[in-house]
C-alpha atoms as a PDB file:
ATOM      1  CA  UNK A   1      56.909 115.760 154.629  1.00  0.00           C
ATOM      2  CA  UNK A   2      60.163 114.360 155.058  1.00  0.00           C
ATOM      3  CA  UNK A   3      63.997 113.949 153.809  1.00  0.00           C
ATOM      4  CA  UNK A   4      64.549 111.765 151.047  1.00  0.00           C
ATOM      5  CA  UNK A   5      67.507 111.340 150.615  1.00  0.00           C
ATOM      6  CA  UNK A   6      68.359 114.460 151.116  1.00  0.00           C
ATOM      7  CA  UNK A   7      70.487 115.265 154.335  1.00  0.00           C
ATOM      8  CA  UNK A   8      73.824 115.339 153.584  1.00  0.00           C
ATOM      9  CA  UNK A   9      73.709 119.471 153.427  1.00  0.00           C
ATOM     10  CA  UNK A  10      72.006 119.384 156.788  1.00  0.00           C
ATOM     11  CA  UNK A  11      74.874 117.398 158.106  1.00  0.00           C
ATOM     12  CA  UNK A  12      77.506 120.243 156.945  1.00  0.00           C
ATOM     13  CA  UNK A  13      75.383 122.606 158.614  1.00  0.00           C
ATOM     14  CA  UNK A  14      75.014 124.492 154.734  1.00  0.00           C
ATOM     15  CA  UNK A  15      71.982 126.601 153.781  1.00  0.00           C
ATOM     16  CA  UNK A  16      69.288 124.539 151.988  1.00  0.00           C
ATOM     17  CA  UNK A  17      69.569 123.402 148.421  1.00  0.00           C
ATOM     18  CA  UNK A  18      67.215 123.918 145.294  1.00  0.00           C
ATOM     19  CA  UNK A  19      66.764 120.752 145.041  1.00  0.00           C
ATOM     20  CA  UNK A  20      65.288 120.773 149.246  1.00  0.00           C
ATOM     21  CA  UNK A  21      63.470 123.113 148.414  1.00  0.00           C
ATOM     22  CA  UNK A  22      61.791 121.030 145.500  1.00  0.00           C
ATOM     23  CA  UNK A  23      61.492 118.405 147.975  1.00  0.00           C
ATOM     24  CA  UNK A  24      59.348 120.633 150.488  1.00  0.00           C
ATOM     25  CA  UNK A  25      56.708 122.363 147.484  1.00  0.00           C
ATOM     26  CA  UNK A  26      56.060 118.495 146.260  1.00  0.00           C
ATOM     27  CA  UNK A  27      55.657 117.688 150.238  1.00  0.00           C
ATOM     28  CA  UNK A  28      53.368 120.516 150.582  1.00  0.00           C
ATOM     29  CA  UNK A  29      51.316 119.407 147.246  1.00  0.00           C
ATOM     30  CA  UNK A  30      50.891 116.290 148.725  1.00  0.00           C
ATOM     31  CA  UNK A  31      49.736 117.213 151.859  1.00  0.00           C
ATOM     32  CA  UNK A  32      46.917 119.022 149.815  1.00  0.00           C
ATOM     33  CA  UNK A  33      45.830 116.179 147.847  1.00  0.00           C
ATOM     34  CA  UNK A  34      48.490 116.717 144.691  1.00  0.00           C
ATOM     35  CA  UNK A  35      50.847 114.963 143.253  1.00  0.00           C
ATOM     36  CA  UNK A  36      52.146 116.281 139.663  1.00  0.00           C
ATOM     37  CA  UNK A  37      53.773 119.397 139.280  1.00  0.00           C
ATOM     38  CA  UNK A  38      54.742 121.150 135.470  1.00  0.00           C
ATOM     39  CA  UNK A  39      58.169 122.301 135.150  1.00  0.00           C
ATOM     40  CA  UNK A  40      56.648 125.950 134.408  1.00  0.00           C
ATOM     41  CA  UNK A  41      54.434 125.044 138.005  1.00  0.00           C
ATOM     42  CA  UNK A  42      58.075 124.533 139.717  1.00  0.00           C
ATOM     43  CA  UNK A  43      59.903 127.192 138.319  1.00  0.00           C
ATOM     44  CA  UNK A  44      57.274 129.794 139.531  1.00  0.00           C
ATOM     45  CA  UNK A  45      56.761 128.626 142.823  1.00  0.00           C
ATOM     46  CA  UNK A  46      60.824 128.409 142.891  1.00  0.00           C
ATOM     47  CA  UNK A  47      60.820 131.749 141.941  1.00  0.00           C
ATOM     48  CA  UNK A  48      58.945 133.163 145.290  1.00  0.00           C
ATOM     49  CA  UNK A  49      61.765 131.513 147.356  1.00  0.00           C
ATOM     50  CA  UNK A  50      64.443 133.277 144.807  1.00  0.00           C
ATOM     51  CA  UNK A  51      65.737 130.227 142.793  1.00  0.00           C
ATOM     52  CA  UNK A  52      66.296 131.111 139.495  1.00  0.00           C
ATOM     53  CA  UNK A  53      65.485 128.983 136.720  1.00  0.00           C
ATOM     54  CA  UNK A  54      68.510 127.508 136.059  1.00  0.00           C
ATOM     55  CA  UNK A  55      68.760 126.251 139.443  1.00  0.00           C
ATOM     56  CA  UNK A  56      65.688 124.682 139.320  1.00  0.00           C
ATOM     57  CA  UNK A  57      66.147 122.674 136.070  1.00  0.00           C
ATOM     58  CA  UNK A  58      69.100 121.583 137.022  1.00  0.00           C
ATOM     59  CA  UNK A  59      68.023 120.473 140.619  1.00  0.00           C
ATOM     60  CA  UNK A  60      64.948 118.835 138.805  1.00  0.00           C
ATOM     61  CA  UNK A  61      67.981 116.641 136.616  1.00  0.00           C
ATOM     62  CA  UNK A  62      69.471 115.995 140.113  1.00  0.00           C
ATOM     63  CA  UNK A  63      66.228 114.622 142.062  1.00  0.00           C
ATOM     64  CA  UNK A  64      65.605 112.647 138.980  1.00  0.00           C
ATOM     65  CA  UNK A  65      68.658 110.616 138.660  1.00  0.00           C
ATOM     66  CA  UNK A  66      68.715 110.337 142.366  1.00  0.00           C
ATOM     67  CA  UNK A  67      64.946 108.370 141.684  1.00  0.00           C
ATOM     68  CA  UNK A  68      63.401 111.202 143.702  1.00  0.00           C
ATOM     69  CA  UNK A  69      61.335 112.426 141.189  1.00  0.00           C
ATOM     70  CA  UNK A  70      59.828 110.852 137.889  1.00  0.00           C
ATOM     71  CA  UNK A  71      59.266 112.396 134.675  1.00  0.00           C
ATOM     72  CA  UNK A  72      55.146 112.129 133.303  1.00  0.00           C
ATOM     73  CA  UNK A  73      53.596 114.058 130.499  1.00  0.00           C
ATOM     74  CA  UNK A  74      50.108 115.363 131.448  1.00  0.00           C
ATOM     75  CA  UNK A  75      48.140 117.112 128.380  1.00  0.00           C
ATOM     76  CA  UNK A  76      51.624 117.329 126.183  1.00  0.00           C
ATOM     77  CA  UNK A  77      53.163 119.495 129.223  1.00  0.00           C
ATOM     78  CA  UNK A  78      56.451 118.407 130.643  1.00  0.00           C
ATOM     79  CA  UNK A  79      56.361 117.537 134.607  1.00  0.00           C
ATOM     80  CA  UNK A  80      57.442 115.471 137.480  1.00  0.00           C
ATOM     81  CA  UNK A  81      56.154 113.486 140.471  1.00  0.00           C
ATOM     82  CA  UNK A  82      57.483 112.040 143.439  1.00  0.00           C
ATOM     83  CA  UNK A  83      58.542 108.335 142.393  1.00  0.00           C
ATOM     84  CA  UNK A  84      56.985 105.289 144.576  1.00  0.00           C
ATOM     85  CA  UNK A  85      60.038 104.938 146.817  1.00  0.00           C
ATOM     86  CA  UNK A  86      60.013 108.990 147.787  1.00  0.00           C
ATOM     87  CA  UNK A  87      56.153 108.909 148.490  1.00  0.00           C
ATOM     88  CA  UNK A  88      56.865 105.830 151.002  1.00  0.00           C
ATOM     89  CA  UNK A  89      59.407 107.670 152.841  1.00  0.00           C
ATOM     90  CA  UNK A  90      57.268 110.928 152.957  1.00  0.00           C
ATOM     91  CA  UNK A  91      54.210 108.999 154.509  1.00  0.00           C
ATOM     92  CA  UNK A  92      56.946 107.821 156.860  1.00  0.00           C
ATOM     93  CA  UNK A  93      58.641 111.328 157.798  1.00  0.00           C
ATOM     94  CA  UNK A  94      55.508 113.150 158.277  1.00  0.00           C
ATOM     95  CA  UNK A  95      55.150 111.904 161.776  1.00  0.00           C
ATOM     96  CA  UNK A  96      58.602 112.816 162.553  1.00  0.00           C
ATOM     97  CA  UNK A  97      58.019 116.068 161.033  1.00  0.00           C
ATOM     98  CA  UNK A  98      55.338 117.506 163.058  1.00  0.00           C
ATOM     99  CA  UNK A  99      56.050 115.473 165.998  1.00  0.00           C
ATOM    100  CA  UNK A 100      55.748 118.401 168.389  1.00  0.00           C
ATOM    101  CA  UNK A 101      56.817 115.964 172.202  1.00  0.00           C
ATOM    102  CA  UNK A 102      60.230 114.970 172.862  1.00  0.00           C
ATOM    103  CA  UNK A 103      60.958 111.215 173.920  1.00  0.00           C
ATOM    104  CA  UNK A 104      59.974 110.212 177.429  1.00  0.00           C
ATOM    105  CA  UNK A 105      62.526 109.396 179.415  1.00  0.00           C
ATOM    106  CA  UNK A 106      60.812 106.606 181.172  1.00  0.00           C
ATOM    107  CA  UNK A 107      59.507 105.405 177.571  1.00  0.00           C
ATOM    108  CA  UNK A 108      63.462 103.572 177.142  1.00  0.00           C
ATOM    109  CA  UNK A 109      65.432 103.054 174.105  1.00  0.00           C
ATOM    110  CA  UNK A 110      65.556 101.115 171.181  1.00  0.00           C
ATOM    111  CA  UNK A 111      68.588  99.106 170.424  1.00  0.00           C
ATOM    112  CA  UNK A 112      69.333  98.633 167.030  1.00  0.00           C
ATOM    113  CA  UNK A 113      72.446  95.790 166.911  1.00  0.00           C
ATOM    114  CA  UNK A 114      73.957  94.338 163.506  1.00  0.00           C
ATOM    115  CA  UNK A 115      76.269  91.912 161.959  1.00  0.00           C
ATOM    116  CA  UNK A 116      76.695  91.873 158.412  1.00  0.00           C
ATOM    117  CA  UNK A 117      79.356  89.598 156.773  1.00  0.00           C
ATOM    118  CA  UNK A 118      82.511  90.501 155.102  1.00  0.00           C
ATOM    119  CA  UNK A 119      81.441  89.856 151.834  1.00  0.00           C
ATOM    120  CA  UNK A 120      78.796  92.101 152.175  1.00  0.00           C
ATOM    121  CA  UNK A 121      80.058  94.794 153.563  1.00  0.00           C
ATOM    122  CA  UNK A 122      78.916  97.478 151.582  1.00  0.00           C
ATOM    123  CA  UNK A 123      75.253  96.927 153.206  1.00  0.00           C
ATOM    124  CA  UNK A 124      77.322  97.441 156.657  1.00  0.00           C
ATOM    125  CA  UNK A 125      77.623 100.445 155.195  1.00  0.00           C
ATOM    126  CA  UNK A 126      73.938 100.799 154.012  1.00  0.00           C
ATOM    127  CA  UNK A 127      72.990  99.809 157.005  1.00  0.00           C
ATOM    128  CA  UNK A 128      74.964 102.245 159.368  1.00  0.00           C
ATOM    129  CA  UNK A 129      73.837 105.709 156.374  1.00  0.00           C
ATOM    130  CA  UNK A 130      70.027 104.426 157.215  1.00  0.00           C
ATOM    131  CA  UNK A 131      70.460 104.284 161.112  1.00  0.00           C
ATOM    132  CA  UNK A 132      72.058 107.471 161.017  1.00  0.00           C
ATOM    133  CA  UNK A 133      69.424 109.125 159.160  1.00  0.00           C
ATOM    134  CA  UNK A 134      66.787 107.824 161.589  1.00  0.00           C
ATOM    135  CA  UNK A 135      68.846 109.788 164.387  1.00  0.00           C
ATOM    136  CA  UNK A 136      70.445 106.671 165.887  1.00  0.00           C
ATOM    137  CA  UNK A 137      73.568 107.020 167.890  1.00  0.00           C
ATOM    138  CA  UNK A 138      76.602 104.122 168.286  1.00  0.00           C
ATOM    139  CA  UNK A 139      76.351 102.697 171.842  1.00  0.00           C
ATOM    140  CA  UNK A 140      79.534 100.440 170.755  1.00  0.00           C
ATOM    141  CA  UNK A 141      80.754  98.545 167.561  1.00  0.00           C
ATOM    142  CA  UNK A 142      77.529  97.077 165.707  1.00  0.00           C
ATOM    143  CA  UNK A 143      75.163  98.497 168.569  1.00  0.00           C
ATOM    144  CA  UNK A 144      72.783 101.653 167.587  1.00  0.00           C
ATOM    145  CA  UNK A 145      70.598 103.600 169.916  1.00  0.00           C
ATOM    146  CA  UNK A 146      67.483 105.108 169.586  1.00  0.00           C
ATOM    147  CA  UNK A 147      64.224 106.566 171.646  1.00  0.00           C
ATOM    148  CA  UNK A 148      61.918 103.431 171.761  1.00  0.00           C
ATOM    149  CA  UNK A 149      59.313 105.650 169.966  1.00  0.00           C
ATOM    150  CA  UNK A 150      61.085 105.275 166.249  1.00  0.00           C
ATOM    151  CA  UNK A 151      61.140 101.018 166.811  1.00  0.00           C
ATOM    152  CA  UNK A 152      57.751 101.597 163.741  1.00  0.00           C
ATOM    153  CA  UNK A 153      59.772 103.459 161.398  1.00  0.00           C
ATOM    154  CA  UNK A 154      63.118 101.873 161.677  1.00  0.00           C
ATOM    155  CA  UNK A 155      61.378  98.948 161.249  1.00  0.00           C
ATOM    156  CA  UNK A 156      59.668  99.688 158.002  1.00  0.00           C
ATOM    157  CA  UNK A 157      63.258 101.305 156.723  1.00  0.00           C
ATOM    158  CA  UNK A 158      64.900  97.909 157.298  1.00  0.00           C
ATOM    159  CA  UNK A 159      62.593  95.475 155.529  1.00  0.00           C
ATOM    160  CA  UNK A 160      61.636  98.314 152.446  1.00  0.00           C
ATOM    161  CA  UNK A 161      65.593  98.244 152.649  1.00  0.00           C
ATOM    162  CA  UNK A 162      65.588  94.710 152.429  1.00  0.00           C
ATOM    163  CA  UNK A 163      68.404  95.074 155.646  1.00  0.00           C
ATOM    164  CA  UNK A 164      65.963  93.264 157.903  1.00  0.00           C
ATOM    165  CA  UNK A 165      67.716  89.618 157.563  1.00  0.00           C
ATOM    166  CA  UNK A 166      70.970  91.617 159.459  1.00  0.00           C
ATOM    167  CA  UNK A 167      69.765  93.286 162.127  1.00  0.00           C
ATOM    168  CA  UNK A 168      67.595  93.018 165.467  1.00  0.00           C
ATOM    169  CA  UNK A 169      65.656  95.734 167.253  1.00  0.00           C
ATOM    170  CA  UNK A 170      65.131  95.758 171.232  1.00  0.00           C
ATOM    171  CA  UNK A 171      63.263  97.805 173.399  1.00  0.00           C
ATOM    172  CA  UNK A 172      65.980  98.245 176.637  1.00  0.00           C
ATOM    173  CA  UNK A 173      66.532 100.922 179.482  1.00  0.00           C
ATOM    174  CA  UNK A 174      69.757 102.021 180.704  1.00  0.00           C
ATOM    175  CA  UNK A 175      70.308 100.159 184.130  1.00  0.00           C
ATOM    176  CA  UNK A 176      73.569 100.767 184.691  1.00  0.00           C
ATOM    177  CA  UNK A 177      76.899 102.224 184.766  1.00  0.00           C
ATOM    178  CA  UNK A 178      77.329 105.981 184.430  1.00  0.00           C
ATOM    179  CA  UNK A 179      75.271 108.720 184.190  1.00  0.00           C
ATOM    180  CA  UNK A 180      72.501 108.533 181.460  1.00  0.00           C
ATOM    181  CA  UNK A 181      73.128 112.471 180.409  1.00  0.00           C
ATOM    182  CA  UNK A 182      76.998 111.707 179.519  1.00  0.00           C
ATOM    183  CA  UNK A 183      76.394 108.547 177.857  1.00  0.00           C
ATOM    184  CA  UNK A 184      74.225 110.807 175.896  1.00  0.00           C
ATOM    185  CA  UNK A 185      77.043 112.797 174.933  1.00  0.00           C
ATOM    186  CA  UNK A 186      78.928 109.857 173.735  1.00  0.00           C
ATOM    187  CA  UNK A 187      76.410 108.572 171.783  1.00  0.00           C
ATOM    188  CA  UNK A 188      75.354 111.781 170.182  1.00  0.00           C
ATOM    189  CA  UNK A 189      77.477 114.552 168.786  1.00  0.00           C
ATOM    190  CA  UNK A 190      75.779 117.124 170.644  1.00  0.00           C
ATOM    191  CA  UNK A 191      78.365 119.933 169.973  1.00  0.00           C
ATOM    192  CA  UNK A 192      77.421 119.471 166.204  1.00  0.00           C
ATOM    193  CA  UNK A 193      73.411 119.419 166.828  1.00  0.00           C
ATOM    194  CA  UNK A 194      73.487 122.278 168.429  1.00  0.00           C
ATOM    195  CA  UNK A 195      75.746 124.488 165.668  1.00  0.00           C
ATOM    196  CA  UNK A 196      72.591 123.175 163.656  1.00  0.00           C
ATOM    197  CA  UNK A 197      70.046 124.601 165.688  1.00  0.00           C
ATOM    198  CA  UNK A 198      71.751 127.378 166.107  1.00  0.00           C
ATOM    199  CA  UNK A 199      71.911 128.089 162.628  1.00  0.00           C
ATOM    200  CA  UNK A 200      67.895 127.648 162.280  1.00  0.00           C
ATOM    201  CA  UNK A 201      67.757 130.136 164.489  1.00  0.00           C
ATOM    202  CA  UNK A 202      69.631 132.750 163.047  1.00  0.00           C
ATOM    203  CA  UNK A 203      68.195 132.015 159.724  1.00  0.00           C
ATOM    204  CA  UNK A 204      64.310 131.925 161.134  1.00  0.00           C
ATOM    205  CA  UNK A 205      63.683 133.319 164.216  1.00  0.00           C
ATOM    206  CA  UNK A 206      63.824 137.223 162.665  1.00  0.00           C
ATOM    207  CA  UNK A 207      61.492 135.631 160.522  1.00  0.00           C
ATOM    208  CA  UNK A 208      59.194 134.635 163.479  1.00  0.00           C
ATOM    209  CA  UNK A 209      59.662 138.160 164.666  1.00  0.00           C
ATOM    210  CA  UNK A 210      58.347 140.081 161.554  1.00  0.00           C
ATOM    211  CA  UNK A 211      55.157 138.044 161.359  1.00  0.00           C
ATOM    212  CA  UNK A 212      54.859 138.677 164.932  1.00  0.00           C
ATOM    213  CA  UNK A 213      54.299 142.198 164.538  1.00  0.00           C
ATOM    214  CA  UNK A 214      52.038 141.704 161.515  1.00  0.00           C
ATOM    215  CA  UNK A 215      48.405 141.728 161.201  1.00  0.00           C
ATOM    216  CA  UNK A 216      47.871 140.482 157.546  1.00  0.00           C
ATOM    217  CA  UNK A 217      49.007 137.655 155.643  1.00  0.00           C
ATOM    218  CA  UNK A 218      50.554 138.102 152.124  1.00  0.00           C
ATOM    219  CA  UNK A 219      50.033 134.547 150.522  1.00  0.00           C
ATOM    220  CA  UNK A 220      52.752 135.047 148.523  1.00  0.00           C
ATOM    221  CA  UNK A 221      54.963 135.742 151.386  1.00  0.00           C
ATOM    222  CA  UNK A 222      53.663 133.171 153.574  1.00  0.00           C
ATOM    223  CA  UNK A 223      54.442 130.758 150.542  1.00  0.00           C
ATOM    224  CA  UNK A 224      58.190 131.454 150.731  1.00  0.00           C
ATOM    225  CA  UNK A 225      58.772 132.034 154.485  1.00  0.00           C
ATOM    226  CA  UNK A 226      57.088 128.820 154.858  1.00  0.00           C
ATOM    227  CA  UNK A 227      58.659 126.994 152.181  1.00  0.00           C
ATOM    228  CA  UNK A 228      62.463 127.842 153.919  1.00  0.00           C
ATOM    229  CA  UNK A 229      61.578 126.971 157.721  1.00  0.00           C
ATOM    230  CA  UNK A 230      59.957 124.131 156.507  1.00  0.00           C
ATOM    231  CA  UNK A 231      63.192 123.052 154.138  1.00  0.00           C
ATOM    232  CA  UNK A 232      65.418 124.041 157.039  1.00  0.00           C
ATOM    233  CA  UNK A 233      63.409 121.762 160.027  1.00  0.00           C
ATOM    234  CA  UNK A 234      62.753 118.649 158.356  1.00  0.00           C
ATOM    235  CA  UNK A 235      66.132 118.081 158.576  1.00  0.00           C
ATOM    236  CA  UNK A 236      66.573 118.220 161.983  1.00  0.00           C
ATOM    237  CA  UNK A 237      64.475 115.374 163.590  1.00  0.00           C
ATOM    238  CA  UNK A 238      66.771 113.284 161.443  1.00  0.00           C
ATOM    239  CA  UNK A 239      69.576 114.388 163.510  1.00  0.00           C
ATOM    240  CA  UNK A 240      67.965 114.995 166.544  1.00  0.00           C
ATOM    241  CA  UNK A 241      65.740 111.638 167.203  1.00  0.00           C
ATOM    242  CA  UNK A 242      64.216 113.944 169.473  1.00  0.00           C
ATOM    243  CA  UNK A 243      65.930 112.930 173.415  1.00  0.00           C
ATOM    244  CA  UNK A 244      64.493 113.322 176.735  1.00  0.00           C
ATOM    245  CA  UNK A 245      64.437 117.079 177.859  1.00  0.00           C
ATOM    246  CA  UNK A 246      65.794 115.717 181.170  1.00  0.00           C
ATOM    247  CA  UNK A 247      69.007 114.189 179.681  1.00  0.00           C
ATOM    248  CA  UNK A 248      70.159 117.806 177.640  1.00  0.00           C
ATOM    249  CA  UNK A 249      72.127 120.909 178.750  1.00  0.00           C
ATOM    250  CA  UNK A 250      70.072 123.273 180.107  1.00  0.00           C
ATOM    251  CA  UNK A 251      68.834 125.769 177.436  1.00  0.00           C
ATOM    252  CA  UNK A 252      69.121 123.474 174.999  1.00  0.00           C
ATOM    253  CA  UNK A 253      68.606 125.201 171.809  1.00  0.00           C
ATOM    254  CA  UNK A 254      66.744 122.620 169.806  1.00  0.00           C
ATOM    255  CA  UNK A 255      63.972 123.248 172.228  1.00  0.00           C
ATOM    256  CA  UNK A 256      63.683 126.886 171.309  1.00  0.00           C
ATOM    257  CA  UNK A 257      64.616 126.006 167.584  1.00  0.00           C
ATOM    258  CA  UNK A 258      61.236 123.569 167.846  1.00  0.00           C
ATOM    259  CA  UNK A 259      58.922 126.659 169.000  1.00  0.00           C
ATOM    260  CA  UNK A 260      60.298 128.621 166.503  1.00  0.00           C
ATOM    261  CA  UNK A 261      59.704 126.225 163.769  1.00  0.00           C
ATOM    262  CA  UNK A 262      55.820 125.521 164.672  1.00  0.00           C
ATOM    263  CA  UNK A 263      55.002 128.783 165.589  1.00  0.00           C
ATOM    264  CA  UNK A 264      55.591 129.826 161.913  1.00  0.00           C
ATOM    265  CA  UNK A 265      54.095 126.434 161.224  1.00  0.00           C
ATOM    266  CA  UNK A 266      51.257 127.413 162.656  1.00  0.00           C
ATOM    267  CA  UNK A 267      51.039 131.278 161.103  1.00  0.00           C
ATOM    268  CA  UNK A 268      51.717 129.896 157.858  1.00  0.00           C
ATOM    269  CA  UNK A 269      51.139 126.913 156.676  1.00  0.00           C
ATOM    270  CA  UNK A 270      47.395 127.361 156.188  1.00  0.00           C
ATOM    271  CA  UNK A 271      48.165 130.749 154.123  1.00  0.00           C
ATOM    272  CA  UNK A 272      51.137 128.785 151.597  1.00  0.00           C
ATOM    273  CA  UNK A 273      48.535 125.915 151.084  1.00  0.00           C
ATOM    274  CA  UNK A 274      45.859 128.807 149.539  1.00  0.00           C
ATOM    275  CA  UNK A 275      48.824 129.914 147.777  1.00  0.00           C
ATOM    276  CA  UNK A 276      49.813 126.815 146.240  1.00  0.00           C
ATOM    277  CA  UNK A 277      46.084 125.958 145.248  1.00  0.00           C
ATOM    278  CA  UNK A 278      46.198 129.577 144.055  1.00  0.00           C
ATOM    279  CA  UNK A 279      49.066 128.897 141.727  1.00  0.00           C
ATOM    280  CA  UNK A 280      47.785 125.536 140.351  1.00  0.00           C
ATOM    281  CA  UNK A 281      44.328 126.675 139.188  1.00  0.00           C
ATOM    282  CA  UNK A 282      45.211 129.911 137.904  1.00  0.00           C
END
């Protein structure tokens, strides 16, 4: 699943939101072949994670005036689904999601460069939100920089955007001057990704450690674990785009923030799917 729309607490470094939360259990119903969910169905599986009611109709209100979620009526029961637009960016996101490598270095970059005109400036500003939420960083003025191994997805962002008539995308290496790890620094706020990270792992990793020592699986438990690590990571590979091992600090702690993440991945995700199936047919 991915972000729609939904970053901007990510980028404050805050805990997650009801309404990311919502995001993730209609991610997770995808995945499994779903799609509508009742408002009872929400506020129940809300409940597991601790969100009280209130919180979750009012998130609901939220997503749907964002266009995140649609209302439908199925058998006179009150419900919502992910709207068209939010379904095309979670087919996108789920690669990015559970994209387990970094970015070769030797792979290159992808350069992103722009000019929009004056009297259109507010899709300058469009533009520069989208690139940003890819995990681009600003080479210069009007010149983004990516791992070569987003060109697909940017690509698709632009033209279902309808920003592809103002930009151009190139697949470069860095020849020359300076050294490739500082120009890293420049181009990415690495002080603030890792405050991020390092907030995952406070947050999860004594989560990692207490199914670590156990030898059963409480669905219900599983559910809500997974339903926060999840909510909290599929933020981050819209930050991080994912760079070269060889051009961070050593111990870089979105490295260990990415083995904490699928390591529950892997413990759980199976176990909240049987819950969620669990939920829906009983």
């Amino acid at each position: 699943m991915t972000v729609v729309p939904e970053t901007t607490d990510a980028e404050t470094g805050r805990a997650a939101q009801p309404r990311q939360l919502i995001v993730s259990v209609y991610g997770l119903h995808h995945r499994t072949g779903g799609g509508w969910l009742s408002v009872a169905t929400l506020i129940g599986l809300l409940a597991e994670a601790g969100v009280d009611e209130p919180a979750v109709r009012s998130s609901i209100s939220r997503l749907k005036r964002r266009g995140i979620l649609q209302a439908v009526r199925h058998d006179g029961m009150a419900g919502y689904e992910l709207s068209a637009t939010a379904l095309d960016i979670l087919r996108e996101g789920d690669e990015r999601i559970f994209r387990r490598e970094r970015a070769a270095l030797g792979a290159g970059w992808l350069l992103a460069v722009f000019s929009v005109p004056e009297a259109e400036r507010h899709k300058r500003h469009v533009l520069r939100t989208q690139l940003s939420r890819l995990g681009f960083g600003t080479a210069s003025s009007g010149v983004w920089i990516a791992p070569a191994h987003l060109h697909e997805v940017t690509a698709a962002t632009l033209v279902r955007l309808g920003l592809d008539g103002y930009a151009d995308l190139f697949h470069a290496e860095h020849l020359a001057f300076g050294d490739a790890r500082e120009k890293v620094r420049e181009w990415w706020d690495l002080g603030q990704l890792d405050e991020l990270y390092t907030a995952f792992l406070e947050e999860h990793e004594p989560t990692l450690r207490r199914w670590q020592r156990r030898r059963t699986t409480p669905l219900d438990e599983a559910f809500a674990d997974y339903l926060r690590v999840l909510t909290g990571w599929r933020r981050m590979p819209y930050l991080d785009p994912g760079l070269p091992a060889e051009l961070l600090p050593p111990g870089w702690s979105g490295i260990r923030a990415a083995e904490v993440f699928f390591t529950l991945h892997d413990r759980l995700e199976s176990s909240a799917q049987q819950y969620l199936r669990q939920a829906l047919s009983g």
